[in-house]
C-alpha atoms as a PDB file:
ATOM      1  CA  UNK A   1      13.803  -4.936 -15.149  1.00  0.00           C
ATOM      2  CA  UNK A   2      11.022  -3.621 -12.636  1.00  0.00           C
ATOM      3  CA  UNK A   3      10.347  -0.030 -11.909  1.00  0.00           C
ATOM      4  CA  UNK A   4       8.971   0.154  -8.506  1.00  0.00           C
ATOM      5  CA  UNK A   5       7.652   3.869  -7.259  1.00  0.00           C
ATOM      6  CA  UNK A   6       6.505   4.423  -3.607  1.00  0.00           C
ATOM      7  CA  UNK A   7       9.824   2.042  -2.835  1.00  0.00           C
ATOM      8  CA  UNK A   8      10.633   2.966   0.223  1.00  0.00           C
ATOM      9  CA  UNK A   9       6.530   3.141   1.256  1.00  0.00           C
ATOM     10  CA  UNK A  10       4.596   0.505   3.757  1.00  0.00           C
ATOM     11  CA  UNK A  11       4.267  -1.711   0.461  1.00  0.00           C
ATOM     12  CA  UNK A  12       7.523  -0.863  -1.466  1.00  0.00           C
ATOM     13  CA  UNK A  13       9.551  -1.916   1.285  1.00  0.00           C
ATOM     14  CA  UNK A  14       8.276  -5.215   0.697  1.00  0.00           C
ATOM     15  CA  UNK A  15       8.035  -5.144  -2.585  1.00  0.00           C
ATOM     16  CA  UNK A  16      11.509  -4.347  -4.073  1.00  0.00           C
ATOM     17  CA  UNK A  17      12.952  -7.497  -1.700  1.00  0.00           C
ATOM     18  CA  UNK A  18      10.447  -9.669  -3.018  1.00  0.00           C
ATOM     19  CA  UNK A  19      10.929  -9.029  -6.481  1.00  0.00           C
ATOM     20  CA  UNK A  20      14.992  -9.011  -6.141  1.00  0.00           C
ATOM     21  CA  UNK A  21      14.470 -12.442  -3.895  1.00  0.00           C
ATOM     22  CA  UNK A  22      12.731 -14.020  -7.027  1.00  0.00           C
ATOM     23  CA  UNK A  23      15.879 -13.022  -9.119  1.00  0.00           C
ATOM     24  CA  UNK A  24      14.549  -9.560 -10.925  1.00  0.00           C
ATOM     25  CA  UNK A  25      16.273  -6.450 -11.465  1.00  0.00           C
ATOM     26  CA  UNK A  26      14.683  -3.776  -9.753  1.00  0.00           C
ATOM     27  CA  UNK A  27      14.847   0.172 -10.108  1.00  0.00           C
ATOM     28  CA  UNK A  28      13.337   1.791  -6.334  1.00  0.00           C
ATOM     29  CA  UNK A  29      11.993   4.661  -7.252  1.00  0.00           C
ATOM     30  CA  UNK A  30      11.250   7.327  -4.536  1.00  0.00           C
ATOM     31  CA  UNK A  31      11.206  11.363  -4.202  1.00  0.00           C
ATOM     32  CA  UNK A  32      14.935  11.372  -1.842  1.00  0.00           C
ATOM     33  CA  UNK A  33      17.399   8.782  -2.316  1.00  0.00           C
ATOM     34  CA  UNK A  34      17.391   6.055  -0.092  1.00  0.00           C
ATOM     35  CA  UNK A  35      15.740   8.285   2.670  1.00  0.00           C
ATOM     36  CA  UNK A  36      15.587   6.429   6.084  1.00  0.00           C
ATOM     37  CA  UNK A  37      13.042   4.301   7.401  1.00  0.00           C
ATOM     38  CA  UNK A  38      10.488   4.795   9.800  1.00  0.00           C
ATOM     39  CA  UNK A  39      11.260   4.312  13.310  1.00  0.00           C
ATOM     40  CA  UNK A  40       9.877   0.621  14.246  1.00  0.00           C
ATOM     41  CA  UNK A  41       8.921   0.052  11.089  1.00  0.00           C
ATOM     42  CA  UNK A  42       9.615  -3.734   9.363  1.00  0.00           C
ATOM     43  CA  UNK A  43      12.614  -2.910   7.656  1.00  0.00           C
ATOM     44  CA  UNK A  44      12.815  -3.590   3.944  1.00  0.00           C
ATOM     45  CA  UNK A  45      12.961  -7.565   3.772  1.00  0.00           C
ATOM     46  CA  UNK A  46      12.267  -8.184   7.431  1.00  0.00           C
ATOM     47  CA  UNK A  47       9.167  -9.383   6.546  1.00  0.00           C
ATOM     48  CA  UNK A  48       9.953 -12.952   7.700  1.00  0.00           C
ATOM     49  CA  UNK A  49       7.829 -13.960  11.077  1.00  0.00           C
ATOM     50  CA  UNK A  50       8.295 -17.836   9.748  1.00  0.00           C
ATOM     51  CA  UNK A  51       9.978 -20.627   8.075  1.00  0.00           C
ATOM     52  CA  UNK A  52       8.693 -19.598   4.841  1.00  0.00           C
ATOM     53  CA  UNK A  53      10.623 -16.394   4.730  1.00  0.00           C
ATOM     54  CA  UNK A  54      13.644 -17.382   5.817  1.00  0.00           C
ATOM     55  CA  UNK A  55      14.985 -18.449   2.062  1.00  0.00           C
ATOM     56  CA  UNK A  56      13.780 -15.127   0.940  1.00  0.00           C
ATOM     57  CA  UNK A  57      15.129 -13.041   3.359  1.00  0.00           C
ATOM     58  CA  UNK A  58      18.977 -14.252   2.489  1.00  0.00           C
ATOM     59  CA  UNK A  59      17.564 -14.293  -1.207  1.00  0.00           C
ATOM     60  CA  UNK A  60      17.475 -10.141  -0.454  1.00  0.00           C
ATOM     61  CA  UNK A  61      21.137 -10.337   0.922  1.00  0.00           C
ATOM     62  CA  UNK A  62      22.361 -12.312  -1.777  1.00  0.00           C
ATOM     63  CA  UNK A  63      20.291  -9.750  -4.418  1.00  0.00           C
ATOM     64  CA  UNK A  64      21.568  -6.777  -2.807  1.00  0.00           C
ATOM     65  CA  UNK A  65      25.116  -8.000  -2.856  1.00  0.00           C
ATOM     66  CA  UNK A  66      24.861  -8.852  -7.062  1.00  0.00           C
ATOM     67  CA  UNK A  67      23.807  -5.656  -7.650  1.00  0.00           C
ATOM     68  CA  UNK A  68      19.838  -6.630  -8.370  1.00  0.00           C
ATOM     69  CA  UNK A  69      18.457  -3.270  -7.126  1.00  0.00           C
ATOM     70  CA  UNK A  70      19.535   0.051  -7.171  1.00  0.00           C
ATOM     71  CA  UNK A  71      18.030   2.876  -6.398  1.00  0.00           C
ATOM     72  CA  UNK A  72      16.715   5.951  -8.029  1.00  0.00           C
ATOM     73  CA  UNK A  73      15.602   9.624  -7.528  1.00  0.00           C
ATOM     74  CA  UNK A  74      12.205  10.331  -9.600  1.00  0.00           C
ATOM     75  CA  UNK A  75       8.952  11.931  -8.672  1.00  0.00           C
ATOM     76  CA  UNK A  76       6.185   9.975  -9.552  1.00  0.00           C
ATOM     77  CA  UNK A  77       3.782  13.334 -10.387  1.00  0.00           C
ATOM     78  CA  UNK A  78       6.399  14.286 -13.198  1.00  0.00           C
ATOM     79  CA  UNK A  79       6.730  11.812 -15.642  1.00  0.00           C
ATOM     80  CA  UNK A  80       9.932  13.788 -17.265  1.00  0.00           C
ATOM     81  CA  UNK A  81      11.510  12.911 -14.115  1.00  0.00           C
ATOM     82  CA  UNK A  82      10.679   8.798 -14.594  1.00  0.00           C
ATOM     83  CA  UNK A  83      11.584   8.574 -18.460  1.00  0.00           C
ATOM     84  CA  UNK A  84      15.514   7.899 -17.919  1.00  0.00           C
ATOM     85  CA  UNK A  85      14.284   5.210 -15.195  1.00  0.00           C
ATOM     86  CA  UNK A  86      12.024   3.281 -17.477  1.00  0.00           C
ATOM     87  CA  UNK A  87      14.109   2.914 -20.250  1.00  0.00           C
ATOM     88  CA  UNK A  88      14.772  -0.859 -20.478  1.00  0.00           C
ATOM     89  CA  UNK A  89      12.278  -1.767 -18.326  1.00  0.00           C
ATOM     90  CA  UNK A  90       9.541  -4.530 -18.582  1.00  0.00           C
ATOM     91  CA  UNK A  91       7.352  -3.490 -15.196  1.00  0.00           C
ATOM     92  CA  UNK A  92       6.166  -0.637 -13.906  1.00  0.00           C
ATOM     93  CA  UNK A  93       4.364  -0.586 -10.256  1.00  0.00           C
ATOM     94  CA  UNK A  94       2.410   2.896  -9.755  1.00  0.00           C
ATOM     95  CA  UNK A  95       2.010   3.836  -6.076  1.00  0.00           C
ATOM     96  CA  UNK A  96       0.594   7.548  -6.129  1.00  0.00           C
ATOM     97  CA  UNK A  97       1.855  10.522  -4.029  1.00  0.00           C
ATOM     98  CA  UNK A  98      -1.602  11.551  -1.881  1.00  0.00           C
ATOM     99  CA  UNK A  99      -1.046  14.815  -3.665  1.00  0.00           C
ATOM    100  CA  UNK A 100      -1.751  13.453  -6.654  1.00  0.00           C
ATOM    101  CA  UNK A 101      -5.226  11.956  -5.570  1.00  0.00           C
ATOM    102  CA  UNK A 102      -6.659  15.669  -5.985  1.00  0.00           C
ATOM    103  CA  UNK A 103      -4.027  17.918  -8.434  1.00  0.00           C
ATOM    104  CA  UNK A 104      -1.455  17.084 -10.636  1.00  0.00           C
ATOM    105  CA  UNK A 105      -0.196  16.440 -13.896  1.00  0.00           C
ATOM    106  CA  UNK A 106      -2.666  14.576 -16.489  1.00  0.00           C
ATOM    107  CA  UNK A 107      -3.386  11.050 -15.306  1.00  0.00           C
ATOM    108  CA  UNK A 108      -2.119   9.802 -19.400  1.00  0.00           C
ATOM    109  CA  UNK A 109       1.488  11.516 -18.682  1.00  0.00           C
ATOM    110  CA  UNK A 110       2.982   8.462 -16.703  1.00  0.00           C
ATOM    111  CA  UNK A 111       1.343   5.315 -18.905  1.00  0.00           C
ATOM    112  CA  UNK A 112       1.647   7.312 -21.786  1.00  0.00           C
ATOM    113  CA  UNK A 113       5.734   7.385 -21.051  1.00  0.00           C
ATOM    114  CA  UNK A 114       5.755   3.992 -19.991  1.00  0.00           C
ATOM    115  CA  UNK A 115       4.011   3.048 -23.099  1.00  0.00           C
ATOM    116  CA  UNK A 116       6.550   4.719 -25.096  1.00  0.00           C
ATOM    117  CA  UNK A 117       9.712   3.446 -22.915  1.00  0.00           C
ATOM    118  CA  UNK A 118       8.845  -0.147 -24.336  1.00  0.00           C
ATOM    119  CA  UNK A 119       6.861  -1.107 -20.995  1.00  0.00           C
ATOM    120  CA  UNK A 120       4.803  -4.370 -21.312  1.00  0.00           C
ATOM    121  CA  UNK A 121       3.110  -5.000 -17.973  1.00  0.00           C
ATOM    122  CA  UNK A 122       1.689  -1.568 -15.550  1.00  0.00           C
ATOM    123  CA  UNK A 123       0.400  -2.926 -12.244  1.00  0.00           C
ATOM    124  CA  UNK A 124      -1.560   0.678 -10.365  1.00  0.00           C
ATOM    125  CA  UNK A 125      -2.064   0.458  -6.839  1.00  0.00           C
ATOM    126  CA  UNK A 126      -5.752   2.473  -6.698  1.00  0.00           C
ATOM    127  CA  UNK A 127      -8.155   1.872  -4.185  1.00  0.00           C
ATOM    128  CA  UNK A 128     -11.302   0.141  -3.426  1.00  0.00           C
ATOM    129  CA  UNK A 129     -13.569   3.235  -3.144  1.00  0.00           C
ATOM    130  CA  UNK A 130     -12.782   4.017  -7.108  1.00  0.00           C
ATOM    131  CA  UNK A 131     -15.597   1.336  -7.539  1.00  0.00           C
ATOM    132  CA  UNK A 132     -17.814   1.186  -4.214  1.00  0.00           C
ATOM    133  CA  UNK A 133     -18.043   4.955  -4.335  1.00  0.00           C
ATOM    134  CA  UNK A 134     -18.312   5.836  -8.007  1.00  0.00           C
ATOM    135  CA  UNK A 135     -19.347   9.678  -7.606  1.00  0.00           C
ATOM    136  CA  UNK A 136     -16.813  10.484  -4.790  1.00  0.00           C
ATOM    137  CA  UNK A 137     -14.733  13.164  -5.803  1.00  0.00           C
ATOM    138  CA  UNK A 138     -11.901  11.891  -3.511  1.00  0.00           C
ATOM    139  CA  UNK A 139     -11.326   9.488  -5.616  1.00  0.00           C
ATOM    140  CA  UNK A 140     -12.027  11.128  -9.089  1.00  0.00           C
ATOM    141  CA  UNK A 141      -8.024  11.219  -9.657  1.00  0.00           C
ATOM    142  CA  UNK A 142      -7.524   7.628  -9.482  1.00  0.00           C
ATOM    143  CA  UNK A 143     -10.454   6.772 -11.197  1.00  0.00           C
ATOM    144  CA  UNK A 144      -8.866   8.761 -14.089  1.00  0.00           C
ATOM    145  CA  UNK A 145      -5.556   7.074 -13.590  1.00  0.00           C
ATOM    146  CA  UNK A 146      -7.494   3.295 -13.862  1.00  0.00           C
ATOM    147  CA  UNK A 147      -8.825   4.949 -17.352  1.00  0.00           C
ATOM    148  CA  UNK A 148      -5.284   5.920 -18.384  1.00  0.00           C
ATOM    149  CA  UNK A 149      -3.732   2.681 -17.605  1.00  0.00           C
ATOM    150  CA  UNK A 150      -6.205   0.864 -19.428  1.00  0.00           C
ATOM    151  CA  UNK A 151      -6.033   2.872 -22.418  1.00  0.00           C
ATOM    152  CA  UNK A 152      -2.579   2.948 -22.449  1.00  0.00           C
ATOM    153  CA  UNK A 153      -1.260   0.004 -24.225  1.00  0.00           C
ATOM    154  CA  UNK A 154       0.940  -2.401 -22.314  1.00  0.00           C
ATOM    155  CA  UNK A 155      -0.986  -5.138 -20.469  1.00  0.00           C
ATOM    156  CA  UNK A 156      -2.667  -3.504 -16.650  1.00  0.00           C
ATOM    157  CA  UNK A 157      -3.525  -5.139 -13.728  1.00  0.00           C
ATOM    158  CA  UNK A 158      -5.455  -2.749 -11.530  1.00  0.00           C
ATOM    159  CA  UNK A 159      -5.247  -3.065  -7.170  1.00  0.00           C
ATOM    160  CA  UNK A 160      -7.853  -1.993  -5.234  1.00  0.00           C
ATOM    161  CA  UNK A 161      -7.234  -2.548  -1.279  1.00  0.00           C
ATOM    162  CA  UNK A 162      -9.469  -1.524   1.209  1.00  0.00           C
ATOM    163  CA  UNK A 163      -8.386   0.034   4.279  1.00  0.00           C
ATOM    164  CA  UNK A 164      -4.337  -0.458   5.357  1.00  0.00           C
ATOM    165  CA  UNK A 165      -3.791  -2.067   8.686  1.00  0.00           C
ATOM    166  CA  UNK A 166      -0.485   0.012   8.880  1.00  0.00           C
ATOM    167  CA  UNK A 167      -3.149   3.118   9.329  1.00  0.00           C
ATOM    168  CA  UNK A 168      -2.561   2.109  12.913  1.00  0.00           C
ATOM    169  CA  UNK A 169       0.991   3.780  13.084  1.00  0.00           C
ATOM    170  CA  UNK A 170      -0.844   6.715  13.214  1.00  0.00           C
ATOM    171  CA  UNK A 171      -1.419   5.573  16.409  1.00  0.00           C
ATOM    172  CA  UNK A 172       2.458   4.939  17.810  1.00  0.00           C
ATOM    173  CA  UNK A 173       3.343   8.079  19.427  1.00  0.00           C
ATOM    174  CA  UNK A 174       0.675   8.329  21.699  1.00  0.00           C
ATOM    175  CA  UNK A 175       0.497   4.501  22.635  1.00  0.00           C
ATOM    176  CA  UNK A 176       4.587   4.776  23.485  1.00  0.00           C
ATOM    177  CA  UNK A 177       4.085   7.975  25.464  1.00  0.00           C
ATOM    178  CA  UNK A 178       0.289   7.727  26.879  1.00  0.00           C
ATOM    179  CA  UNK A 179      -0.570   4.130  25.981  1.00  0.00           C
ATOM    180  CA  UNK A 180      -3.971   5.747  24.236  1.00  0.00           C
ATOM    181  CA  UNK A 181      -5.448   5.190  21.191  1.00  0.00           C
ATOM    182  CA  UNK A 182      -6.958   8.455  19.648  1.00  0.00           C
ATOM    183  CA  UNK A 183      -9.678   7.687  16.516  1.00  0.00           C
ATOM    184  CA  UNK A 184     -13.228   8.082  15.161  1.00  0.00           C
ATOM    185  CA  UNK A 185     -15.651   5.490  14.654  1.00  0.00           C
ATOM    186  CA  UNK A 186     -14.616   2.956  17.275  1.00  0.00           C
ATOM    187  CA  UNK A 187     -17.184   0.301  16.305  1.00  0.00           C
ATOM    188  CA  UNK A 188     -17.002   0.514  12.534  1.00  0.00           C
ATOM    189  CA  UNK A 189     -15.597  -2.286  11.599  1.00  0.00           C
ATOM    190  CA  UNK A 190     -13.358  -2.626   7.782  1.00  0.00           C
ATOM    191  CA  UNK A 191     -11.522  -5.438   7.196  1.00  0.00           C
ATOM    192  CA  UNK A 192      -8.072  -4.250   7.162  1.00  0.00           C
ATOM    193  CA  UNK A 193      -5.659  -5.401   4.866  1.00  0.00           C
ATOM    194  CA  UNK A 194      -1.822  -5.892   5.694  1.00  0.00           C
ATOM    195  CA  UNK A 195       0.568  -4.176   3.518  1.00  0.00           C
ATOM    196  CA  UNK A 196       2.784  -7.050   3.116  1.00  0.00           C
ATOM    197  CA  UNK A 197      -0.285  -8.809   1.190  1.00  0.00           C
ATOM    198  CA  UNK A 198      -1.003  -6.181  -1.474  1.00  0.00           C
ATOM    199  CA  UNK A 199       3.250  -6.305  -1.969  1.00  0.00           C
ATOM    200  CA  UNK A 200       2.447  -9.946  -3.063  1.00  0.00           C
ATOM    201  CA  UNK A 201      -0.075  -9.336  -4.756  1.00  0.00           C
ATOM    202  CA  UNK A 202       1.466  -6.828  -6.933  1.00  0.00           C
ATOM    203  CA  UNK A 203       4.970  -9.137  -7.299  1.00  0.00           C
ATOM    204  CA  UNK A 204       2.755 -11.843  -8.372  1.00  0.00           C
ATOM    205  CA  UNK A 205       0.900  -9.535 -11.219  1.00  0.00           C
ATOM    206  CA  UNK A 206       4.572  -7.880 -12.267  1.00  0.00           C
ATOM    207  CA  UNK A 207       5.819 -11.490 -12.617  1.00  0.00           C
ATOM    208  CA  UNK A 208       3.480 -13.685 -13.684  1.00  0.00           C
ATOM    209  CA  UNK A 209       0.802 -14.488 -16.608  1.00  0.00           C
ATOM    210  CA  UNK A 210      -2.812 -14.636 -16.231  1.00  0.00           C
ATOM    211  CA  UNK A 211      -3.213 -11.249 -14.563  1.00  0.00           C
ATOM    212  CA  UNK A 212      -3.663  -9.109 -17.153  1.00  0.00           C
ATOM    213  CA  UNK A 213      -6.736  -7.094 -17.808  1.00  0.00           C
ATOM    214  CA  UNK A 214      -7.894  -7.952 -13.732  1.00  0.00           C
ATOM    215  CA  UNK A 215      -8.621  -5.983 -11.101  1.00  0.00           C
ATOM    216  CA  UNK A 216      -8.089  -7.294  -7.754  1.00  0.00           C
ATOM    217  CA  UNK A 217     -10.035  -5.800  -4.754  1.00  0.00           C
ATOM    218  CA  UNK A 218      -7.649  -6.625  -1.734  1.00  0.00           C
ATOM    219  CA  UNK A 219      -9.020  -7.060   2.274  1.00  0.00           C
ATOM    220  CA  UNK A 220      -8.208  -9.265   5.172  1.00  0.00           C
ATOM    221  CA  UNK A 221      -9.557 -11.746   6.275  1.00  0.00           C
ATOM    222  CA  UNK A 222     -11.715 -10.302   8.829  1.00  0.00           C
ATOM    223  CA  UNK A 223     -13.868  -7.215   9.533  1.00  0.00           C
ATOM    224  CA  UNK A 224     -12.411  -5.444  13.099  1.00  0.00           C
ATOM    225  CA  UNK A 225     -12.772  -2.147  14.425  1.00  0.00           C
ATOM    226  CA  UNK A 226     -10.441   0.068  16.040  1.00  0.00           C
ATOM    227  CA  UNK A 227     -11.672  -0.471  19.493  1.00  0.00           C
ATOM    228  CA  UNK A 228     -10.880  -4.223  18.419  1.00  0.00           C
ATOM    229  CA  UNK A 229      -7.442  -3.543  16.348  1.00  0.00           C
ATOM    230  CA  UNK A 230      -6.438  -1.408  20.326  1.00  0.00           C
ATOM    231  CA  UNK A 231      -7.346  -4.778  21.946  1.00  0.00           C
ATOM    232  CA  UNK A 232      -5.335  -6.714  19.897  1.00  0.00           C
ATOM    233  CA  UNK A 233      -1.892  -3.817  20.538  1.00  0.00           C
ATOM    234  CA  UNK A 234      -2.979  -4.068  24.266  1.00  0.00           C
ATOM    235  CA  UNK A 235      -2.676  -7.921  23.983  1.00  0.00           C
ATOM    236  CA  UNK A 236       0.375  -8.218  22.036  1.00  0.00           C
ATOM    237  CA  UNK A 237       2.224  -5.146  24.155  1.00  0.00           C
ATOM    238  CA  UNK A 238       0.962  -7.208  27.609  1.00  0.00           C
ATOM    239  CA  UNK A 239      -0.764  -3.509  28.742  1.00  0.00           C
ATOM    240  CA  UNK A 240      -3.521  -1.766  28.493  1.00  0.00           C
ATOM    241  CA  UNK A 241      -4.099   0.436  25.766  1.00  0.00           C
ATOM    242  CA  UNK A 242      -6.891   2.882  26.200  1.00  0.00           C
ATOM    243  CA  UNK A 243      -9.265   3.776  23.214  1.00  0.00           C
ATOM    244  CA  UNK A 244     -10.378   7.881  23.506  1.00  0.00           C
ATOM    245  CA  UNK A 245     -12.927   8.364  20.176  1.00  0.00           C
ATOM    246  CA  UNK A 246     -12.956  11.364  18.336  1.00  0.00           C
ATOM    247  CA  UNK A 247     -15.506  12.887  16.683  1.00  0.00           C
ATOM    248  CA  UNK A 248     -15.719  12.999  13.068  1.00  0.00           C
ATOM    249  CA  UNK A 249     -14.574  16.793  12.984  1.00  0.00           C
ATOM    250  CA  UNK A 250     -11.828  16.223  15.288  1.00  0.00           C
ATOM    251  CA  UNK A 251     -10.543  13.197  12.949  1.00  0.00           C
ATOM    252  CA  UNK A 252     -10.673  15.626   9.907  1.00  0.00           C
ATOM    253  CA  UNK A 253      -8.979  18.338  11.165  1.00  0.00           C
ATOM    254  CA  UNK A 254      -6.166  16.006  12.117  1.00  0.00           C
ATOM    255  CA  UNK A 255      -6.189  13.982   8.983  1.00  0.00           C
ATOM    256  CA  UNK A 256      -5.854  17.198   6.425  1.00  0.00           C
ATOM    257  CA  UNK A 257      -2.666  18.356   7.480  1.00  0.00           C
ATOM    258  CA  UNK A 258      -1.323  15.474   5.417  1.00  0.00           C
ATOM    259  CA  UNK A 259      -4.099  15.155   2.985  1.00  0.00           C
ATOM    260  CA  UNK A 260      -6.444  17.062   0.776  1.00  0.00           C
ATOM    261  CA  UNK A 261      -9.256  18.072   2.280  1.00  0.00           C
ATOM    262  CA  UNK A 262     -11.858  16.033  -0.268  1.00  0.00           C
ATOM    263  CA  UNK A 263      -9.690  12.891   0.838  1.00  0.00           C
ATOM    264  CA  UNK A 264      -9.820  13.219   3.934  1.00  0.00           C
ATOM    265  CA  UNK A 265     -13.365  13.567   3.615  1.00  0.00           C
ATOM    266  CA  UNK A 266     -13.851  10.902   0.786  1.00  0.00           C
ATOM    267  CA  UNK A 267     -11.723   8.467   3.809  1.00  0.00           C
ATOM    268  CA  UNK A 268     -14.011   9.744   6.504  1.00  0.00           C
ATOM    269  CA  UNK A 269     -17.382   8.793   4.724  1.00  0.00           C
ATOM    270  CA  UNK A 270     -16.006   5.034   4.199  1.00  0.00           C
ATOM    271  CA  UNK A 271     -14.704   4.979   8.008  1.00  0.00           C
ATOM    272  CA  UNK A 272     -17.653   5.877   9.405  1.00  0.00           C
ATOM    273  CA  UNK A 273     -20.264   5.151   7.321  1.00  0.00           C
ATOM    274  CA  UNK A 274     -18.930   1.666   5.009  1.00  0.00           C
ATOM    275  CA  UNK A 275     -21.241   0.348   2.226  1.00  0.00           C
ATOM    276  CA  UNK A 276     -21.899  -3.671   2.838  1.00  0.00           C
ATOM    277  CA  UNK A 277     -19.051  -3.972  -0.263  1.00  0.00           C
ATOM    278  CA  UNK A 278     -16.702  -2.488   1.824  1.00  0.00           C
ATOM    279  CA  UNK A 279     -17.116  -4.143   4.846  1.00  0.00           C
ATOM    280  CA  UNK A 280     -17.088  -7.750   2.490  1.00  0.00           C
ATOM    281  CA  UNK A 281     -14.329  -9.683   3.114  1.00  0.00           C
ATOM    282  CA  UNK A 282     -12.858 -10.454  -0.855  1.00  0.00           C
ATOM    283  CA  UNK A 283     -11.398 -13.471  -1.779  1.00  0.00           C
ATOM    284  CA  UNK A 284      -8.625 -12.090  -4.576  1.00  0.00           C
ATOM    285  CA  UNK A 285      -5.609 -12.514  -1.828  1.00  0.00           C
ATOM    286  CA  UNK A 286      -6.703 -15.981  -1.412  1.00  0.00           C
ATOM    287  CA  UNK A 287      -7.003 -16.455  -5.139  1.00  0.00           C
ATOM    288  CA  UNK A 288      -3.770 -15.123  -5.894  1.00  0.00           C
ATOM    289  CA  UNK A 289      -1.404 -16.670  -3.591  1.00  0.00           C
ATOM    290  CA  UNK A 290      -3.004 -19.417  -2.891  1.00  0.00           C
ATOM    291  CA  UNK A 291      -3.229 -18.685   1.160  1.00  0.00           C
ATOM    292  CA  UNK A 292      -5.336 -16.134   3.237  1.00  0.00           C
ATOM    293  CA  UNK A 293      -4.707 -13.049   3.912  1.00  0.00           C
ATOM    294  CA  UNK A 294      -3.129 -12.053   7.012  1.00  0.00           C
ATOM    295  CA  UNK A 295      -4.694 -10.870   9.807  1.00  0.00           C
ATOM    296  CA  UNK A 296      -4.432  -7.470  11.421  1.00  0.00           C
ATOM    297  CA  UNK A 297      -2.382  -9.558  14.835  1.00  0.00           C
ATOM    298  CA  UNK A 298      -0.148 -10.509  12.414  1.00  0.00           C
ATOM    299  CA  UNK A 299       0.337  -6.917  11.219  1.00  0.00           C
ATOM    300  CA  UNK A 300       1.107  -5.955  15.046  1.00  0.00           C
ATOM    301  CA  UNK A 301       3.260  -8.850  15.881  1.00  0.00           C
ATOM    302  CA  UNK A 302       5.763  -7.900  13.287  1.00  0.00           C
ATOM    303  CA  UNK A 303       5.603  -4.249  13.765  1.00  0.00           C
ATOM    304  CA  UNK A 304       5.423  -4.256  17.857  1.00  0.00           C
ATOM    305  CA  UNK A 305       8.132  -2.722  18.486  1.00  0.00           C
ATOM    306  CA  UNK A 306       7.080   0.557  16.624  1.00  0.00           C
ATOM    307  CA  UNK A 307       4.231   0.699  19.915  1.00  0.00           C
ATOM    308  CA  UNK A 308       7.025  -0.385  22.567  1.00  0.00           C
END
């Protein structure tokens, strides 16, 4: 069996069809049970713009009816709360709670009862500024998570993505109601990486050998700023989307009423101001799965109607 947390997330929604598709048991972990999706989000398994989807999109129907996942109530930041749901289990996939990137319990509670469930393989989504931006004390919590996982026991594999291309449903509500794109930095470019990729990624290190002991920094393919990701929703919507820049204060006052303040300024720093390794475009998708990674059109096209 594979625990999943974050299932019902941008990359757990993928995730828990993928790994049911392939014939696991899964256990979706998330905070409600089997809250309700995002309006216009890809729905979990819908991830299936061609042929080579198809199969595993009825491989989720077929999963779901046999009983392959079910679902379960745990919180993530209280690993009491995870021990029933790990018993029996040979995966674990840590997705933290933002929360958790400044306060929380000790970064050894969750590996440590993981470790002592009988766990063999952790796979923790971190992030790619744990290593371009050693000294940033946004991301001093999941630097200290890496450490844990590592010194845990069972074998690791460590993610590090760079920016998410579904930041840009942020964006939704004012492009359905004003068709306007509000946002600092508009000619920084990252390149964005779609959701759906670091899913595989992560089914790929929960299932297979050879990944244990790596650490995989994730992109896309491509370097594009937001002025460019607004020209590819104005494209794909057949309107025009205008692009209204913010200034850096105006983006931070925004961006802490859902995060701590030192990550939204930790986020800020890399958005505005990227070091040439975060702007690199990294080959680990391609080395993984054998394809590239997707581009951020691709990311729109499947999620269009959430801008609509």
């Amino acid at each position: 069996m594979i625990v999943v947390t974050g299932a019902t997330g941008n990359i757990g929604r993928t995730l828990v069809p993928l790994l049911a598709a392939a014939g696991e048991d899964v256990a979706a972990v998330s905070r409600g049970l089997r809250p309700a999706e995002p309006a216009g989000a890809e729905p979990v398994g819908a991830e299936s713009t061609g042929a080579e989807h198809a199969g595993a999109d009825e491989g989720v129907r077929r999963a779901r009816a046999a009983g392959r996942v079910r679902h379960a109530q745990a919180d993530v930041g209280d690993a009491t709360t995870l021990r029933p749901v790990l018993d029996g289990a040979d995966a674990l996939f840590v997705l933290l709670g933002g929360e958790l990137n400044s306060h929380g319990e000790s970064p050894h509670a969750l590996p440590t009862a993981a470790a002592d469930a009988g766990v063999k393989r952790i796979v923790l989504l971190s992030s790619q500024g744990s290593a371009t931006r050693p000294d940033a004390p946004s991301h001093t919590r999941l630097r200290a998570f890496e450490a844990a996982v590592r010194a845990a026991g069972p074998d690791f594999t460590i993610l590090r993505p760079g920016a998410f291309a579904s930041n840009a449903f942020a964006w939704a509500e004012s492009v359905r109601t004003r068709r306007t794109v509000h946002a600092p930095f508009g000619d920084v470019a990252l390149p964005v990486i779609d959701p759906a990729d670091i899913a595989e990624v992560a089914a790929a290190a929960l299932r297979e050998g050879g990944h244990a002991g790596r650490t995989y920094e994730l992109t896309g393919p491509e370097a594009i700023s937001p002025r460019e990701q607004v020209a590819v929703l104005s494209a794909a919507l057949g309107e025009e989307v205008a692009f209204a820049e913010l200034t850096r204060e105006e983006a931070r006052a925004r961006m802490t009423h859902f995060m701590p303040e030192e990550v939204a300024d930790g986020t800020l720093d890399i958005l505005g101001a990227p070091l040439p390794s975060e702007q690199r475009v990294s080959p680990d998708v391609r080395d993984v799965l054998g394809r590239p990674a997707r581009p951020f059109a691709q990311w729109v096209a499947r999620n269009l109607p959430a801008f609509r």
